[in-house]
N, C-alpha and C. Protein backbone atom coordinates (compact mmCIF):
# COMPACT_ATOMS: atom_id res chain seq x y z
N UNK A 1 0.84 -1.18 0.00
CA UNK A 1 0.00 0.00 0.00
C UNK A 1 0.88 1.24 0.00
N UNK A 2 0.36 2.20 -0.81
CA UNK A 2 1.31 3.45 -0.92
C UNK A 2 0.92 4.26 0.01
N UNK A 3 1.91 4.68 1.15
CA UNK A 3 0.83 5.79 1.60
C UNK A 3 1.12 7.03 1.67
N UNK A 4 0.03 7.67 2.00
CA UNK A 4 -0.62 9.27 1.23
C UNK A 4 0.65 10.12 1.23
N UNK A 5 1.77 10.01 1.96
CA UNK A 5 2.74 11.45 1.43
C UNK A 5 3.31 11.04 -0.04
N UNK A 6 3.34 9.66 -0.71
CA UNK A 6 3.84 9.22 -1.62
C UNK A 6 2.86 9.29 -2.87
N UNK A 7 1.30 10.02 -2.76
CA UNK A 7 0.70 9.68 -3.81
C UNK A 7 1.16 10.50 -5.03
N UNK A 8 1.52 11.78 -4.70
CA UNK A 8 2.03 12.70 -5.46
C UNK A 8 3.37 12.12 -6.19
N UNK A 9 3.48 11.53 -6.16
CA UNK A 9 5.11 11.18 -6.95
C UNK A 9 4.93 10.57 -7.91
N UNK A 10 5.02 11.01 -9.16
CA UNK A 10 5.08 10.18 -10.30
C UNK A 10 5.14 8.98 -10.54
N UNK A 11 6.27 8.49 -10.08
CA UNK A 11 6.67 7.00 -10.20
C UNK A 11 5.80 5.82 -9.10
N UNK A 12 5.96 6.43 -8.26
CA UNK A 12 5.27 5.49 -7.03
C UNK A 12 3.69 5.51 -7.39
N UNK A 13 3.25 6.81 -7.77
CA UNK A 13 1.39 6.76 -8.38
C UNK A 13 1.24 5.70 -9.54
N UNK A 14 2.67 6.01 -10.66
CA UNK A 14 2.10 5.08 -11.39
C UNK A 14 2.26 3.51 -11.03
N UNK A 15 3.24 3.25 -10.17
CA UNK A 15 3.55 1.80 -9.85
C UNK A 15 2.30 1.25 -8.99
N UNK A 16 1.40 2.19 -8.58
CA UNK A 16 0.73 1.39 -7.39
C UNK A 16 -0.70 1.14 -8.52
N UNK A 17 -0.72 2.07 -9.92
CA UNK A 17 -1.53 1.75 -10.84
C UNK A 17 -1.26 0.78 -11.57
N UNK A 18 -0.46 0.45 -11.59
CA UNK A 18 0.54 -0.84 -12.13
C UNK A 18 -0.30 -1.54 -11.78
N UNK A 19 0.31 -2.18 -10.23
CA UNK A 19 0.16 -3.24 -9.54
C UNK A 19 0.57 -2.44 -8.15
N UNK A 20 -0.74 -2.07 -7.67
CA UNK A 20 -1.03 -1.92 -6.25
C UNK A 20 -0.72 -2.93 -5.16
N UNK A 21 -1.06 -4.11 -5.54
CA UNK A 21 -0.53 -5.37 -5.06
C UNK A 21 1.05 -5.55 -4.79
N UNK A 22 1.70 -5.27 -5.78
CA UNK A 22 3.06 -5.39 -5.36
C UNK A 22 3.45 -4.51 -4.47
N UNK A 23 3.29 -2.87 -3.87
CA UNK A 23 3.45 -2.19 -2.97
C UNK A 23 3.33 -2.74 -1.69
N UNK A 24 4.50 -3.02 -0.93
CA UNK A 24 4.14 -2.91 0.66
C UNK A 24 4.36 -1.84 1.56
N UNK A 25 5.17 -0.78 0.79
CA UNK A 25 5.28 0.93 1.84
C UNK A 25 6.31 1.30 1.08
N UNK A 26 6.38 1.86 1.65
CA UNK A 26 7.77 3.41 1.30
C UNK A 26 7.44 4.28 2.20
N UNK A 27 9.19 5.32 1.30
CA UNK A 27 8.84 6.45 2.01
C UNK A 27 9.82 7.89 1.39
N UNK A 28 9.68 8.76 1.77
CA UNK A 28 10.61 10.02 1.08
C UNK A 28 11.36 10.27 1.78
N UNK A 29 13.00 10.22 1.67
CA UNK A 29 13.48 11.07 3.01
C UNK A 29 14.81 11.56 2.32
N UNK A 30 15.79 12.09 2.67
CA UNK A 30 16.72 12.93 2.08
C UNK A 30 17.04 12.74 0.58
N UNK A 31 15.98 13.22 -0.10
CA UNK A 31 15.84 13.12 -1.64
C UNK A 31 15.94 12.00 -2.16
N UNK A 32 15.79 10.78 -1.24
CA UNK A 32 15.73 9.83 -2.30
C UNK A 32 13.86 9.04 -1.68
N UNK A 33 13.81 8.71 -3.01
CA UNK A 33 12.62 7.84 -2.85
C UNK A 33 12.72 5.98 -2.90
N UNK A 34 12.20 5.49 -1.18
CA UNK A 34 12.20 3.85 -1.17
C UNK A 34 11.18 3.37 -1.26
N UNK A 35 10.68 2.26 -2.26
CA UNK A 35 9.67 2.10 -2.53
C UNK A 35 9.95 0.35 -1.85
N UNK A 36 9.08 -0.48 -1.08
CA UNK A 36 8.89 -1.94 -0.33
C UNK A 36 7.95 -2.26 -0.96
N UNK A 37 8.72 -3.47 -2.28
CA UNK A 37 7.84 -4.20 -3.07
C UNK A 37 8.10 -5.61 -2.37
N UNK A 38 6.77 -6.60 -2.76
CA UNK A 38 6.76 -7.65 -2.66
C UNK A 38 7.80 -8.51 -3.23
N UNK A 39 8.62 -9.34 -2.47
CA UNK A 39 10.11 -10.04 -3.55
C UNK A 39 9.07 -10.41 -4.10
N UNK A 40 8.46 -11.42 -4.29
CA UNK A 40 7.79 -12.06 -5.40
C UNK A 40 7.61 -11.09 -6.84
N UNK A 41 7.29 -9.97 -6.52
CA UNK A 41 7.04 -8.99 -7.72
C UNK A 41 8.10 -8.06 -8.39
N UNK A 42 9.11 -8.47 -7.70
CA UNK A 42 10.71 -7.39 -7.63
C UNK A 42 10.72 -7.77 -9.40
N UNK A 43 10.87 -8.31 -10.20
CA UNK A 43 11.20 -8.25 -11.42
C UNK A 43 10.09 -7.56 -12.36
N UNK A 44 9.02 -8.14 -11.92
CA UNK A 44 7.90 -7.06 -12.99
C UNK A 44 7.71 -5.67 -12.62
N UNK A 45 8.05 -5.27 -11.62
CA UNK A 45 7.92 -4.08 -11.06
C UNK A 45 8.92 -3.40 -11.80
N UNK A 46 10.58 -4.37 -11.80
CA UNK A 46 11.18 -3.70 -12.21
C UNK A 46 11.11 -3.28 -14.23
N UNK A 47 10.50 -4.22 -14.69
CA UNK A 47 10.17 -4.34 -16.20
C UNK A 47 9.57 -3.27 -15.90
N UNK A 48 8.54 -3.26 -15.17
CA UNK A 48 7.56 -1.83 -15.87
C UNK A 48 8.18 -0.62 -15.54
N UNK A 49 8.70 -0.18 -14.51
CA UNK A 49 10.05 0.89 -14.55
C UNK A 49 10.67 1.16 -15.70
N UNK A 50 11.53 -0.29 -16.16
CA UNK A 50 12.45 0.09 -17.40
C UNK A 50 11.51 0.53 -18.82
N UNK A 51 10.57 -0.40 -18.78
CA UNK A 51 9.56 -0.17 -20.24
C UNK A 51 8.69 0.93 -20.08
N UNK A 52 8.10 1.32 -19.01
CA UNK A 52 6.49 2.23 -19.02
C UNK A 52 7.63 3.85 -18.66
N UNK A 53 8.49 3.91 -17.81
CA UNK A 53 9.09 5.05 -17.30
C UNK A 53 10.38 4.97 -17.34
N UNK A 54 11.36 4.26 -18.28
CA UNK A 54 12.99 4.37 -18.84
C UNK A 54 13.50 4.33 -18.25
N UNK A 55 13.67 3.56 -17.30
CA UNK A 55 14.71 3.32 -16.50
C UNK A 55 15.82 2.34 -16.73
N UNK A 56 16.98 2.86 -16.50
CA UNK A 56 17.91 2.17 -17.45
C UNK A 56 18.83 1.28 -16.06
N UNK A 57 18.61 1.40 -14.59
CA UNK A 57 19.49 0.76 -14.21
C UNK A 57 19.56 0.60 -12.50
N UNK A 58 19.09 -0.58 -12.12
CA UNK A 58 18.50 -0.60 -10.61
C UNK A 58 20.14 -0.45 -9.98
N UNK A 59 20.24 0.51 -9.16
CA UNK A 59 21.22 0.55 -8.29
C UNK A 59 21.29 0.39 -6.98
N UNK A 60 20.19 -0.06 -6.10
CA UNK A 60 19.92 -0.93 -4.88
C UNK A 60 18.59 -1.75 -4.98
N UNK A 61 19.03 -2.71 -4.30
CA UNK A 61 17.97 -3.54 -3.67
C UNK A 61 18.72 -3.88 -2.42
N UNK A 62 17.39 -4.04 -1.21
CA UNK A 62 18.27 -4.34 0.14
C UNK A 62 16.94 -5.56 0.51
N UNK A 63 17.49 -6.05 1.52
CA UNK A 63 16.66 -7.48 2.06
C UNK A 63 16.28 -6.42 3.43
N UNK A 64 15.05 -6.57 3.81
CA UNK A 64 14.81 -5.78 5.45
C UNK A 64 14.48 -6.79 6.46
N UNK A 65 14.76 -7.35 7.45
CA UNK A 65 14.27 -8.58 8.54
C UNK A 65 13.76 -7.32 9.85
N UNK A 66 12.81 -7.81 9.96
CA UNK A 66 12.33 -6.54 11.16
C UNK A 66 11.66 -8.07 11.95
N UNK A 67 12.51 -9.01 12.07
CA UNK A 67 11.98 -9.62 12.91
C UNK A 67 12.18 -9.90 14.21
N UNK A 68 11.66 -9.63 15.42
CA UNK A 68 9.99 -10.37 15.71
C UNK A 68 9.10 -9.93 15.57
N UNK A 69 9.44 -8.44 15.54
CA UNK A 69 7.83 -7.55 15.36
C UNK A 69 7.17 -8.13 13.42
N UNK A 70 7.89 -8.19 12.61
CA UNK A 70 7.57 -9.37 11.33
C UNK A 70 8.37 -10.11 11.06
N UNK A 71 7.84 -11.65 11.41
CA UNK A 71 8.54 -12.63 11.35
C UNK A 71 8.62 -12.70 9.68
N UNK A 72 8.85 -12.13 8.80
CA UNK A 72 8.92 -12.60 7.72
C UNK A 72 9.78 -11.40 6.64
N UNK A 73 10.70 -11.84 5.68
CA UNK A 73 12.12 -11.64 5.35
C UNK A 73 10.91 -10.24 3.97
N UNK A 74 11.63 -8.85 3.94
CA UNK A 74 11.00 -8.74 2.97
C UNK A 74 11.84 -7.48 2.07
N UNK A 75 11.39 -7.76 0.79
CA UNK A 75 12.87 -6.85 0.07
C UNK A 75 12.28 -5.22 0.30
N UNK A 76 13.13 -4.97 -0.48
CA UNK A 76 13.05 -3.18 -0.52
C UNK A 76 13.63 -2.91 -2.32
N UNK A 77 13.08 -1.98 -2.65
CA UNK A 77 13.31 -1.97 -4.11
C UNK A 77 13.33 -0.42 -3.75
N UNK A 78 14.63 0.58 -4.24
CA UNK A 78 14.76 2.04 -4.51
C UNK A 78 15.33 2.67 -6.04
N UNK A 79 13.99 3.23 -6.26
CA UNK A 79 14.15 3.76 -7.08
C UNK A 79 15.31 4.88 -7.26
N UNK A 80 16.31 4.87 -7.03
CA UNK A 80 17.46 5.33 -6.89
C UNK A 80 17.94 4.65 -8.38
N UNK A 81 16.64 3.95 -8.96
CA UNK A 81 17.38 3.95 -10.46
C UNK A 81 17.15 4.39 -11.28
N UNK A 82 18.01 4.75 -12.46
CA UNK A 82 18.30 5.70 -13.04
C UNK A 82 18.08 5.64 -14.26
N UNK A 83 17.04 6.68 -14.75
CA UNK A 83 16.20 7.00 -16.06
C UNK A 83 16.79 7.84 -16.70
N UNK A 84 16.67 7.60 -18.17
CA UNK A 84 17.34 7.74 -19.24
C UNK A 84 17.55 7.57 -20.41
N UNK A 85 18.42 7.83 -21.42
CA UNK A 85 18.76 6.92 -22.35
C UNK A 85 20.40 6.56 -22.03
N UNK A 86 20.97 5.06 -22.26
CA UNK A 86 22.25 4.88 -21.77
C UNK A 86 22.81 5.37 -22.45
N UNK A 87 23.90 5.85 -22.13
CA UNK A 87 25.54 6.16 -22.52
C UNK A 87 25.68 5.47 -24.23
N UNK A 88 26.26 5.64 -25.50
CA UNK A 88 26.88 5.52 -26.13
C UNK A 88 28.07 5.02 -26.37
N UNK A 89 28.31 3.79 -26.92
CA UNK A 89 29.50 2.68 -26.62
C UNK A 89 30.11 3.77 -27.68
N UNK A 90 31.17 3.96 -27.45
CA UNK A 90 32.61 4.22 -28.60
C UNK A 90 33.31 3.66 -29.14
């Protein structure tokens, strides 16, 4: 679920129109935006990034364990990647 300080953001509005389902939180904090997708969905999430909004290149993913308060292992996907067109081979 996206929630409300994140609806305004381009990317995160359109991802949760995507697949709302794959969202488990985020959040905004010193200019970067973290978006907590479902691992199960970490690759289509990331397709529709690269295809629907050009993104040319995931530069984190982190694993989060917040367990006991959630006993259960869950990724983090940040859009800290980077849209574009790539670089030009020489």
């Amino acid at each position: 679920m996206l929630p409300d300080n994140l609806r305004e953001n381009p990317v995160a509005a359109a991802l949760e129109e995507f697949d709302a389902g794959a969202l488990m939180g985020g959040k905004h904090e010193r200019g970067e935006l973290t978006l907590e997708i479902v691992p199960a969905r970490i690759a289509t999430v990331c397709g529709f990034l690269k295809r629907d909004h050009r993104f040319i290149r995931l530069s984190t993913v982190t694993a989060v364990d917040r367990y006991p308060a959630e006993p259960a292992l869950r990724g983090g996907l940040s859009p800290a990647l980077h849209r574009g067109r790539p670089a030009a081979c020489a």
